[in-house]
N, C-alpha and C. Protein backbone atom coordinates (compact mmCIF):
# COMPACT_ATOMS: atom_id res chain seq x y z
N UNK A 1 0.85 -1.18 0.00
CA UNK A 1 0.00 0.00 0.00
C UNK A 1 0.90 1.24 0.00
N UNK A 2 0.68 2.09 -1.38
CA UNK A 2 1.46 3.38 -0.80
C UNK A 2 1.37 4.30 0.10
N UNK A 3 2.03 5.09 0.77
CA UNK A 3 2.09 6.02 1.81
C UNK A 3 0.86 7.42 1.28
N UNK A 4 0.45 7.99 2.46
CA UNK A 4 0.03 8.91 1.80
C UNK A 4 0.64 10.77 1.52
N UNK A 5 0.04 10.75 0.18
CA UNK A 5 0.31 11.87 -0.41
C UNK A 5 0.21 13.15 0.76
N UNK A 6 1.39 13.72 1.27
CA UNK A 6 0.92 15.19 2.27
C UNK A 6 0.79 15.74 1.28
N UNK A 7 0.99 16.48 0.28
CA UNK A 7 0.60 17.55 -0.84
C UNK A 7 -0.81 17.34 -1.37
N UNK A 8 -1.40 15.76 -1.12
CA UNK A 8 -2.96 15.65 -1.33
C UNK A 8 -4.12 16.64 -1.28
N UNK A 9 -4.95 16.94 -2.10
CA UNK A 9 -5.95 17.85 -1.63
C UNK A 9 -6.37 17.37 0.04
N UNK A 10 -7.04 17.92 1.11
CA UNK A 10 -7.30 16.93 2.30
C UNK A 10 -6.12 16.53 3.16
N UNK A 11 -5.37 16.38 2.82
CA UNK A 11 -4.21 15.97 3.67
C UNK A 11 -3.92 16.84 5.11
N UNK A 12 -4.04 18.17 5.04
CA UNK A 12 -3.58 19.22 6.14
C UNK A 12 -4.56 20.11 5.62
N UNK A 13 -5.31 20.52 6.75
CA UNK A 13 -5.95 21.80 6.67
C UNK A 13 -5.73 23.28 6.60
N UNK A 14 -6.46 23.67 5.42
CA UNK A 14 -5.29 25.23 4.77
C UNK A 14 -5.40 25.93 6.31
N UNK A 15 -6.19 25.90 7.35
CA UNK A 15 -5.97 26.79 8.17
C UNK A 15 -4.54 26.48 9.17
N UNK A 16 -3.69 25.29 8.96
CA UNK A 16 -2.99 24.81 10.20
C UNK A 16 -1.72 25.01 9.17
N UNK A 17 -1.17 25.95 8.29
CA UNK A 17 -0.34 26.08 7.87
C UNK A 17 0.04 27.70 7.81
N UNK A 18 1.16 28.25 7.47
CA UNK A 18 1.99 29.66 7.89
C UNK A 18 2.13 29.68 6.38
N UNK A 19 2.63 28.76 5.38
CA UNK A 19 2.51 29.22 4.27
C UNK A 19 1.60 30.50 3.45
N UNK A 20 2.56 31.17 2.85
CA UNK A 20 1.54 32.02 1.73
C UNK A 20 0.64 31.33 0.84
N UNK A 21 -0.43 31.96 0.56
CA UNK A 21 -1.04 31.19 -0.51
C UNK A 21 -0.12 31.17 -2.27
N UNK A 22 -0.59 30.06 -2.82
CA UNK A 22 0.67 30.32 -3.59
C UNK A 22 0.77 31.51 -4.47
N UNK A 23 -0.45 32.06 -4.83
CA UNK A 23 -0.61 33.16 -5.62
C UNK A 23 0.36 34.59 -5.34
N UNK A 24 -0.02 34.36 -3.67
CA UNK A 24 0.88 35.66 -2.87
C UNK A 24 2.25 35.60 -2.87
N UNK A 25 2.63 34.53 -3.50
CA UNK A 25 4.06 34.02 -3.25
C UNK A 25 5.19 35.41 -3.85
N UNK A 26 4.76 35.99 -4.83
CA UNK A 26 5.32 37.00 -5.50
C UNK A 26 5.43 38.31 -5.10
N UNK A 27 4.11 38.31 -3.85
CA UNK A 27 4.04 39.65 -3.27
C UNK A 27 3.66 39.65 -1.39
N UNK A 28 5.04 38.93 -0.91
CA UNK A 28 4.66 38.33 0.43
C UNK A 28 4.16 39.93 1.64
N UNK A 29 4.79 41.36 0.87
CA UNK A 29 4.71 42.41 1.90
C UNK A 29 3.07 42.48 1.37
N UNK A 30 3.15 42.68 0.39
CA UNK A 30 1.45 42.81 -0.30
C UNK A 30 0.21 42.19 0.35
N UNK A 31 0.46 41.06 0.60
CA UNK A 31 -0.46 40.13 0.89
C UNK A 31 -0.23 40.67 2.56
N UNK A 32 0.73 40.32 3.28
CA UNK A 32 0.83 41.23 4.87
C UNK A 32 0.28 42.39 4.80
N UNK A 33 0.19 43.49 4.28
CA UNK A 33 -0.31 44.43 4.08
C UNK A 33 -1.91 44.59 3.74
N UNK A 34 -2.24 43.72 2.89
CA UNK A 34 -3.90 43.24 3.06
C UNK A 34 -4.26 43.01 3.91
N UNK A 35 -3.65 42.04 4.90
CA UNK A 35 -4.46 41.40 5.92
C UNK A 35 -4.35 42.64 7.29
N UNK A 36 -3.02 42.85 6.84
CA UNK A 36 -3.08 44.20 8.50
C UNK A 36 -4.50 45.15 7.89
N UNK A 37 -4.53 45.89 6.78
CA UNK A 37 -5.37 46.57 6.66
C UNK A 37 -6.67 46.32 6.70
N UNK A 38 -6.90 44.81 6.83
CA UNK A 38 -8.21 44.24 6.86
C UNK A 38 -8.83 44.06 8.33
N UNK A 39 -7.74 43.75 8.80
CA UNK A 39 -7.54 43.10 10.77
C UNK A 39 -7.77 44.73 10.86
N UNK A 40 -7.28 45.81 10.36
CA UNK A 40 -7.21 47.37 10.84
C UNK A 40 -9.11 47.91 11.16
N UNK A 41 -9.45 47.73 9.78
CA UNK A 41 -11.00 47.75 9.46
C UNK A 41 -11.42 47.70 10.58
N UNK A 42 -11.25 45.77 10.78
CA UNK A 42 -12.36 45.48 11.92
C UNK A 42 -12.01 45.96 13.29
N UNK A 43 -10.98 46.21 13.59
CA UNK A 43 -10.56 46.57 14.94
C UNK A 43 -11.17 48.16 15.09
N UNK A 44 -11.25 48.69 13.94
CA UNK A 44 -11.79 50.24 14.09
C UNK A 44 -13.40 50.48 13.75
N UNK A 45 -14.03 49.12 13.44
CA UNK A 45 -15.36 49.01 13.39
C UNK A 45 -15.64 48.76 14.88
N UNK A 46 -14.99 48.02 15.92
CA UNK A 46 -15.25 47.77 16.87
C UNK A 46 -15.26 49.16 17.72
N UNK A 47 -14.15 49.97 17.75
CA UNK A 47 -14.08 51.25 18.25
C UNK A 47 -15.25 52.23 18.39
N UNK A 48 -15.37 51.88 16.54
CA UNK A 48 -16.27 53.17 16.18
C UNK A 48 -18.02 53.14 16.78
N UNK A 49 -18.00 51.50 16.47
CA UNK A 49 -19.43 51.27 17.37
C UNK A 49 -19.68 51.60 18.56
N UNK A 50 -19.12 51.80 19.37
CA UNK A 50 -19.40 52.72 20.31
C UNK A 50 -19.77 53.82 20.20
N UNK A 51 -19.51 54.50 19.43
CA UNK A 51 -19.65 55.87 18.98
C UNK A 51 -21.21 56.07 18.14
N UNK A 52 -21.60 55.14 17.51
CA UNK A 52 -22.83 54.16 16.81
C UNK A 52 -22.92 54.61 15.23
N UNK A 53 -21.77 54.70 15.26
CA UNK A 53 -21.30 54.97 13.58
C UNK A 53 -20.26 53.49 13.08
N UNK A 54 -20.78 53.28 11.44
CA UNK A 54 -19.99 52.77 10.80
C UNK A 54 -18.18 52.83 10.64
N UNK A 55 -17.37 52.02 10.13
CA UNK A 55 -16.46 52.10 9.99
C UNK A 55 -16.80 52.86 8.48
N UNK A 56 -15.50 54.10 7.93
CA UNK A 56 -16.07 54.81 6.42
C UNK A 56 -16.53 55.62 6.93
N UNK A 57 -17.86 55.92 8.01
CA UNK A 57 -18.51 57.35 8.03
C UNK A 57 -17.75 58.50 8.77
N UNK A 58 -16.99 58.07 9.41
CA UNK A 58 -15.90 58.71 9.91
C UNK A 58 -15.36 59.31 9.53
N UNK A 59 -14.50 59.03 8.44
CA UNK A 59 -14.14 59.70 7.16
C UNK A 59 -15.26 61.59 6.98
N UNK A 60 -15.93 60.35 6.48
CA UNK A 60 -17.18 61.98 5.83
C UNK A 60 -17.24 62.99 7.20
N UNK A 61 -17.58 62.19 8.00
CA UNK A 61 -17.53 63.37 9.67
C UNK A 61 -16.28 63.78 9.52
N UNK A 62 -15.08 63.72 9.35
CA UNK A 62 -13.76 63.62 9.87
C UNK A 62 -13.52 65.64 8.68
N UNK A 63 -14.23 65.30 7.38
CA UNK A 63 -13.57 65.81 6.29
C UNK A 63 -15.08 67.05 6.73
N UNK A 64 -16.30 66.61 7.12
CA UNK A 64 -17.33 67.62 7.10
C UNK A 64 -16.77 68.63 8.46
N UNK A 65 -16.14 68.33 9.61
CA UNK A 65 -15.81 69.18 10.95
C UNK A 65 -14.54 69.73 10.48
N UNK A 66 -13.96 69.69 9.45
CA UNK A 66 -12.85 70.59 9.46
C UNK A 66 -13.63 71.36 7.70
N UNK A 67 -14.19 71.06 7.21
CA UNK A 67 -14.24 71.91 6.14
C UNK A 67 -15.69 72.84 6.24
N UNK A 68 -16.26 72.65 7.00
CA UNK A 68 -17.63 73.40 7.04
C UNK A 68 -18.56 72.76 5.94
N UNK A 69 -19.46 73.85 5.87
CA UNK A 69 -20.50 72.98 4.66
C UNK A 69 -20.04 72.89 3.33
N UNK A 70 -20.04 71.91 2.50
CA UNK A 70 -19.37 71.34 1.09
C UNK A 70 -20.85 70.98 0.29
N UNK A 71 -20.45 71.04 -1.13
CA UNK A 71 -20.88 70.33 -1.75
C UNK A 71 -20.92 68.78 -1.45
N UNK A 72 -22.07 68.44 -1.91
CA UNK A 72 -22.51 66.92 -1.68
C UNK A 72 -21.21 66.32 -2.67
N UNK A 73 -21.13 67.08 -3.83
CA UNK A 73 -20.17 66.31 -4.96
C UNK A 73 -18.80 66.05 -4.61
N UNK A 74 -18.50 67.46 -3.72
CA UNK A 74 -17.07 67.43 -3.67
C UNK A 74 -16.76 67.14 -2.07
N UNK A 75 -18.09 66.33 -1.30
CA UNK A 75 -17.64 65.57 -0.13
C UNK A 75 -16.98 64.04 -1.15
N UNK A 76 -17.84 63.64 -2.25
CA UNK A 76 -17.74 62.55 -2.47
C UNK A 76 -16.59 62.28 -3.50
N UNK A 77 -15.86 63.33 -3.96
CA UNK A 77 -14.39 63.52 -4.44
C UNK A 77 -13.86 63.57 -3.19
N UNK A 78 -13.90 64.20 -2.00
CA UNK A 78 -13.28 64.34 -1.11
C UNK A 78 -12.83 63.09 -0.22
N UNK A 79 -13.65 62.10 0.01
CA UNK A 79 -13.91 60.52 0.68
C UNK A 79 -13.75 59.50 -0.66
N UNK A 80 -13.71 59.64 -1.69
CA UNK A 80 -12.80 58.66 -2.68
C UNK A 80 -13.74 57.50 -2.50
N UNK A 81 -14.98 57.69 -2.56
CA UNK A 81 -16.11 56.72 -2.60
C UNK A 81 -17.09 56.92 -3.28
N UNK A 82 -17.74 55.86 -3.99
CA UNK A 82 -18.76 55.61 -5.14
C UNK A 82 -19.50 56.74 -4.31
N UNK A 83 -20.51 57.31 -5.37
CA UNK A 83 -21.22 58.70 -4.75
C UNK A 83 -22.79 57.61 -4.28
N UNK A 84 -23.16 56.46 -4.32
CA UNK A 84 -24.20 55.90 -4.12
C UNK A 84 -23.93 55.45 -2.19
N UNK A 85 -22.84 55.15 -2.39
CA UNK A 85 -22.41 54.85 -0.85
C UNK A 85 -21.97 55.94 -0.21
N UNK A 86 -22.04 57.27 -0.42
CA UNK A 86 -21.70 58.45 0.35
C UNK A 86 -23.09 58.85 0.66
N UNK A 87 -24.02 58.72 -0.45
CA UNK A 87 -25.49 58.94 -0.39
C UNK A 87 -25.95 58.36 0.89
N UNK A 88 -25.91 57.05 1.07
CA UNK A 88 -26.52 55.98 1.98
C UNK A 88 -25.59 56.26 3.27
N UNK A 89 -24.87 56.63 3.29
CA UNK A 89 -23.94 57.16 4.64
C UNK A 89 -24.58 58.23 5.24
N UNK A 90 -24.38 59.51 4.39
CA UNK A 90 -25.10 60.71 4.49
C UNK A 90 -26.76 60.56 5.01
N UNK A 91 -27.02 59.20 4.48
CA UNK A 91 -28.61 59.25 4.38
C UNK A 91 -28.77 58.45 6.60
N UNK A 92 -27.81 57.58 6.76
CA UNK A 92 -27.78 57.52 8.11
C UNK A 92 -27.55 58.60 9.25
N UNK A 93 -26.30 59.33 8.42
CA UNK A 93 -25.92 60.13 9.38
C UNK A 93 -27.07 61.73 9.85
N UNK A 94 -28.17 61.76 8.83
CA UNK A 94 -28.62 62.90 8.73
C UNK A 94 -29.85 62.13 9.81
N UNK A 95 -30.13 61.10 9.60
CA UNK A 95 -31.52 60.28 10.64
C UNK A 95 -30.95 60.41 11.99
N UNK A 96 -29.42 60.14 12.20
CA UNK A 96 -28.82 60.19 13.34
C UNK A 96 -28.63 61.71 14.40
N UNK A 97 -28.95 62.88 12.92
CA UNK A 97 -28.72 63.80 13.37
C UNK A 97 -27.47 64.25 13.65
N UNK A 98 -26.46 64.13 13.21
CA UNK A 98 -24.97 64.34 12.96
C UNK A 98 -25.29 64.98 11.49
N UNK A 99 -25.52 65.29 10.29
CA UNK A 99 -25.34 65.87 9.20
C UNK A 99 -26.75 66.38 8.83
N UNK A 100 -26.81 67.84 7.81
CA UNK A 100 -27.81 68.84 7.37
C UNK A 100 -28.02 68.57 6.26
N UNK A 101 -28.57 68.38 5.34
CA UNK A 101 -28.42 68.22 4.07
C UNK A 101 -29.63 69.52 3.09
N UNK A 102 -28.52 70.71 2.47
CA UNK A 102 -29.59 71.56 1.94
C UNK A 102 -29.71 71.49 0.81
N UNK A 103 -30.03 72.30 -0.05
CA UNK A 103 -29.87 73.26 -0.97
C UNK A 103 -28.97 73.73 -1.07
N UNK A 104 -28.18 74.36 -2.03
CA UNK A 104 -27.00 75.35 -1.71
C UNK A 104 -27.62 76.63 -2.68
N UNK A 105 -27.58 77.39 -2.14
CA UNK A 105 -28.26 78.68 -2.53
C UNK A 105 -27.67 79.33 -3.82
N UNK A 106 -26.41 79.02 -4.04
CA UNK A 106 -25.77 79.50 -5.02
C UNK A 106 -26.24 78.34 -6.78
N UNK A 107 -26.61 77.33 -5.99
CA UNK A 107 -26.93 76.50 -7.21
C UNK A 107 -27.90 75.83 -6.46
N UNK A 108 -29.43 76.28 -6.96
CA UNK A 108 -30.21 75.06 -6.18
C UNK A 108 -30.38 73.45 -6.64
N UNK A 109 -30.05 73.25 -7.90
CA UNK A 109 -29.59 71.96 -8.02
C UNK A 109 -28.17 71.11 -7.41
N UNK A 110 -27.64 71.77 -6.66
CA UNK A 110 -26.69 70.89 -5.96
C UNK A 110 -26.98 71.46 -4.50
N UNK A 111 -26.43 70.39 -3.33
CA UNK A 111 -26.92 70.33 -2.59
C UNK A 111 -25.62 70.14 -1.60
N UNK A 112 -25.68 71.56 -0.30
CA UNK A 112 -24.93 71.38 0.87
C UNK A 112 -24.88 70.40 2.03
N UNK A 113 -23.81 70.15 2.46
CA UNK A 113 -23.96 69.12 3.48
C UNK A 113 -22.92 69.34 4.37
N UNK A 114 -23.58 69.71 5.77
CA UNK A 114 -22.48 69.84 6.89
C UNK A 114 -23.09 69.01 7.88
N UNK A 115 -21.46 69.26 8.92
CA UNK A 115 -21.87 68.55 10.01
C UNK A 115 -22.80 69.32 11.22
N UNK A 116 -23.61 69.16 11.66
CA UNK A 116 -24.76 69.75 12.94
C UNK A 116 -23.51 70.19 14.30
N UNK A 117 -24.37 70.98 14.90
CA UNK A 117 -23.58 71.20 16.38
C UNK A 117 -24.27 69.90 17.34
N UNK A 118 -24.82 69.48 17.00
CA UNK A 118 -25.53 67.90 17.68
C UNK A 118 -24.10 66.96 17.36
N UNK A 119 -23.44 67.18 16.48
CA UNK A 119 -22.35 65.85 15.88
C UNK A 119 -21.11 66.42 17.11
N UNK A 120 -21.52 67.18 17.57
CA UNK A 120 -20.04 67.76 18.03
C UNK A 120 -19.66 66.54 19.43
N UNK A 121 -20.49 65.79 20.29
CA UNK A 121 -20.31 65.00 21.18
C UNK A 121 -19.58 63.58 19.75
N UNK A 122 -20.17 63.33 18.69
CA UNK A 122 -19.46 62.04 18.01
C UNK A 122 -18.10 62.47 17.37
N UNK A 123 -17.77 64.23 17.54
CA UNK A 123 -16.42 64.11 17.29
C UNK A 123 -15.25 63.51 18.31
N UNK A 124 -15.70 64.14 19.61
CA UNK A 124 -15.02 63.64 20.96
C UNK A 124 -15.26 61.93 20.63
N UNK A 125 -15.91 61.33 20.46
CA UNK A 125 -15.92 59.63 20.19
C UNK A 125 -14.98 59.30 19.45
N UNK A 126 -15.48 59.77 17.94
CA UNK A 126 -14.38 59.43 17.03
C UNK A 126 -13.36 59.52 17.31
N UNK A 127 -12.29 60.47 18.33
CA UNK A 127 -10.89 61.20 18.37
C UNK A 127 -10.86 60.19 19.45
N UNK A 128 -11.79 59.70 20.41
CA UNK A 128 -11.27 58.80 21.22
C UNK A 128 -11.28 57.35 20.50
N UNK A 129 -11.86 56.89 19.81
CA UNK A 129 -11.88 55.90 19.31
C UNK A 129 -10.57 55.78 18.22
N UNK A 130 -10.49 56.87 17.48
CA UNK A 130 -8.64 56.99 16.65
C UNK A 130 -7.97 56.58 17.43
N UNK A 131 -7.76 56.85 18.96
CA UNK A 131 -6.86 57.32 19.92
C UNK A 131 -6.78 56.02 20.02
N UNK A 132 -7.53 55.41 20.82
CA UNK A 132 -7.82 53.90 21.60
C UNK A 132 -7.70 52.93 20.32
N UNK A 133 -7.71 53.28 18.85
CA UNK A 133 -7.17 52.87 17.91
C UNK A 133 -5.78 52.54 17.58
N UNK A 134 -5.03 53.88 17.38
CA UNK A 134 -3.80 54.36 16.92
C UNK A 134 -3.10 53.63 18.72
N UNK A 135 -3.46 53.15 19.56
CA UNK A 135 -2.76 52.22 20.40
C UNK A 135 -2.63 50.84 20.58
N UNK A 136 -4.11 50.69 20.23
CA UNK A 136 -4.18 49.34 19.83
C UNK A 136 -3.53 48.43 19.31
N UNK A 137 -3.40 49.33 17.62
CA UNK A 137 -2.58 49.03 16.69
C UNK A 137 -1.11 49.14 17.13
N UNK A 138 -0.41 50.01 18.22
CA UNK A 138 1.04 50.33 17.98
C UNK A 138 1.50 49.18 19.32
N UNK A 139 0.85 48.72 19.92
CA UNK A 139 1.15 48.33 21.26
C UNK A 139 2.36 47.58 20.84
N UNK A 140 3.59 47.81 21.87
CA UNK A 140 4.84 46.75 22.17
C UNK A 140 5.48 47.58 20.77
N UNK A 141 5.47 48.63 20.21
CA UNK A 141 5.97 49.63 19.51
C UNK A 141 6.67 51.34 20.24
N UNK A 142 8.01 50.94 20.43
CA UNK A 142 8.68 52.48 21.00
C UNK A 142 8.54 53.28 20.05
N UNK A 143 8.90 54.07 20.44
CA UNK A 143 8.41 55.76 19.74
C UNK A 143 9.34 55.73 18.44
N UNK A 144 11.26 55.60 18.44
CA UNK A 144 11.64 55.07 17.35
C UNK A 144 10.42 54.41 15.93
N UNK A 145 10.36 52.90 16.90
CA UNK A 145 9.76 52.18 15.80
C UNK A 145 8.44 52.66 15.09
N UNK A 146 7.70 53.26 16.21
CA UNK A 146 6.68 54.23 15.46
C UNK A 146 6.78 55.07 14.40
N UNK A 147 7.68 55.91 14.71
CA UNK A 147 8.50 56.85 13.20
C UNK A 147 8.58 56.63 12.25
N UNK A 148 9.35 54.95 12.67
CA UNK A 148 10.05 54.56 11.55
C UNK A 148 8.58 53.85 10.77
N UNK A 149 7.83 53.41 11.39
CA UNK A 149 6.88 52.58 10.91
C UNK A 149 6.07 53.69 10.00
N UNK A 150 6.08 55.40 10.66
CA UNK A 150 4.72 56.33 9.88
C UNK A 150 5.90 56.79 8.54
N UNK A 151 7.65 56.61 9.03
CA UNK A 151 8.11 57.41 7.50
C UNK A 151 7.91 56.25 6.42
N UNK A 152 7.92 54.64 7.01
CA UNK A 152 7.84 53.63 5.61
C UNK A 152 6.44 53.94 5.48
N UNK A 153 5.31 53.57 5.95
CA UNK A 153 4.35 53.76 5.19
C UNK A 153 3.62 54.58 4.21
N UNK A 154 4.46 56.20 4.85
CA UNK A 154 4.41 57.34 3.78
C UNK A 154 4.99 57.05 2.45
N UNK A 155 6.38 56.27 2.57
CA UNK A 155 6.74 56.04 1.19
C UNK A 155 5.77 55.54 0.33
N UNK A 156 5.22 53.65 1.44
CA UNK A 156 4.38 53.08 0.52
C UNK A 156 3.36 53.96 -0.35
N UNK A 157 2.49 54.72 0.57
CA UNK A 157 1.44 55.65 0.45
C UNK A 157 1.83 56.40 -0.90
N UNK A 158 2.85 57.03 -0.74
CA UNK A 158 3.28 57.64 -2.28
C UNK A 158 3.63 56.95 -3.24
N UNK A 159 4.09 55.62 -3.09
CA UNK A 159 3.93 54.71 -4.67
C UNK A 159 2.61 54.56 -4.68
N UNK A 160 1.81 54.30 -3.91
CA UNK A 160 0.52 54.31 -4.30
C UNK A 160 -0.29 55.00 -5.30
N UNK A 161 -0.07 56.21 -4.58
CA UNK A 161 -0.22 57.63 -5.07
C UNK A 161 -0.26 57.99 -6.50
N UNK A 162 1.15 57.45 -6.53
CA UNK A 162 1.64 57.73 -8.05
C UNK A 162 0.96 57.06 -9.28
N UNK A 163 0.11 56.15 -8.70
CA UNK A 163 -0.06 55.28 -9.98
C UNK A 163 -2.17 54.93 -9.67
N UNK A 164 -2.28 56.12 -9.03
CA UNK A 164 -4.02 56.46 -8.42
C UNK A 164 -4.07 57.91 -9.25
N UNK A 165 -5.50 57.85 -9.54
CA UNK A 165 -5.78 58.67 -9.90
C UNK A 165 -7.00 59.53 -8.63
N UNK A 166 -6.42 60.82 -8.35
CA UNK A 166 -7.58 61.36 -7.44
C UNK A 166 -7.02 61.32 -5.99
N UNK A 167 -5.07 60.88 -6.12
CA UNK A 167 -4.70 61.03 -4.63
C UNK A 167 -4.24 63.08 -4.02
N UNK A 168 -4.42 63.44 -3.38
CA UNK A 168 -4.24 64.70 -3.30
C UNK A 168 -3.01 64.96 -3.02
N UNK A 169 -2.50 65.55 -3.82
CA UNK A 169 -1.07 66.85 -4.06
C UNK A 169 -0.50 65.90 -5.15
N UNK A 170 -0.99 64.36 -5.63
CA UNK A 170 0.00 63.60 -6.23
C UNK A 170 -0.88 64.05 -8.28
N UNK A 171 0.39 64.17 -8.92
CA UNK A 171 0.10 63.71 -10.48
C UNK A 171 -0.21 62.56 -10.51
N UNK A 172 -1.20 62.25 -11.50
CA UNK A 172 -0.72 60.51 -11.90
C UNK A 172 -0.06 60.58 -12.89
N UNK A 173 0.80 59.58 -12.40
CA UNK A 173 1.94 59.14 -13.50
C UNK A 173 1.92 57.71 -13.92
């Protein structure tokens, strides 16, 4: 009787192995980099629920408390999201009473959108929830390695950049 095949489909379960998948094999930081940013998501969905906002709406709060009232269009250039899912964000956050949604007087076919003085208690959330975030994430990280960790990722961030269309201060090239 022959031995059996370990390379067998069945043989070892894909979860009890450290291997890359083989696809990732070519891009092992790439594929690490997915999964931190994915593990990132959920760890800041957990945060943010407290606060009783989505992970994403943050964003739109984040960009509406420092810019005052905006165009609906150029929140949704601004947050780098399909304008149907800024809609449906906007459309929570305004039931929640955190966002206004007008008219804009200068063009009544487009339409203003700020944040309320009611949102001003979910900014204190959010900044605590970044906070209780941005530790989460760094724990068993000295201040060095922190640095060093925000100047590599800026690099990454700018190859990114370079080859996106719609990143701010960057050409695409």
């Amino acid at each position: 009787m022959p031995a059996p095949d370990p390379t067998a489909p069945g043989s070892e379960p894909a979860a009890c192995t450290d291997a890359l998948p083989s696809a990732a094999r070519g891009g092992p930081l790439s594929h690490t980099l997915s999964r931190v940013a994915r593990l990132h998501r959920i760890a800041a969905g957990k945060f943010l629920k407290a606060a009783g906002i989505y992970p994403g709406q943050e964003f739109v709060m984040m960009y509406l408390w420092d810019a005052g009232p905006v165009r609906q269009s150029e929140l949704i250039k601004a947050v780098d999201l399909d304008p149907s899912t800024v809609t449906k964000m906007l459309q929570r956050l305004e039931q929640s009473g955190h966002v206004r949604r007008s008219p804009d007087p200068a063009d009544r076919r487009a339409v203003l959108v700020e944040a309320t003085s009611a949102s001003c208690s979910l900014h204190d959330q959010v900044s605590g929830a970044w906070s209780s975030l941005e530790e989460h994430t760094l724990a068993g990280l000295d201040a060095p390695e922190r640095a060093e960790l925000a100047r590599l990722l800026g690099k990454v961030e700018a190859n990114l950049c370079k080859a996106t269309l719609g990143c701010p201060g960057v050409a695409p090239g």
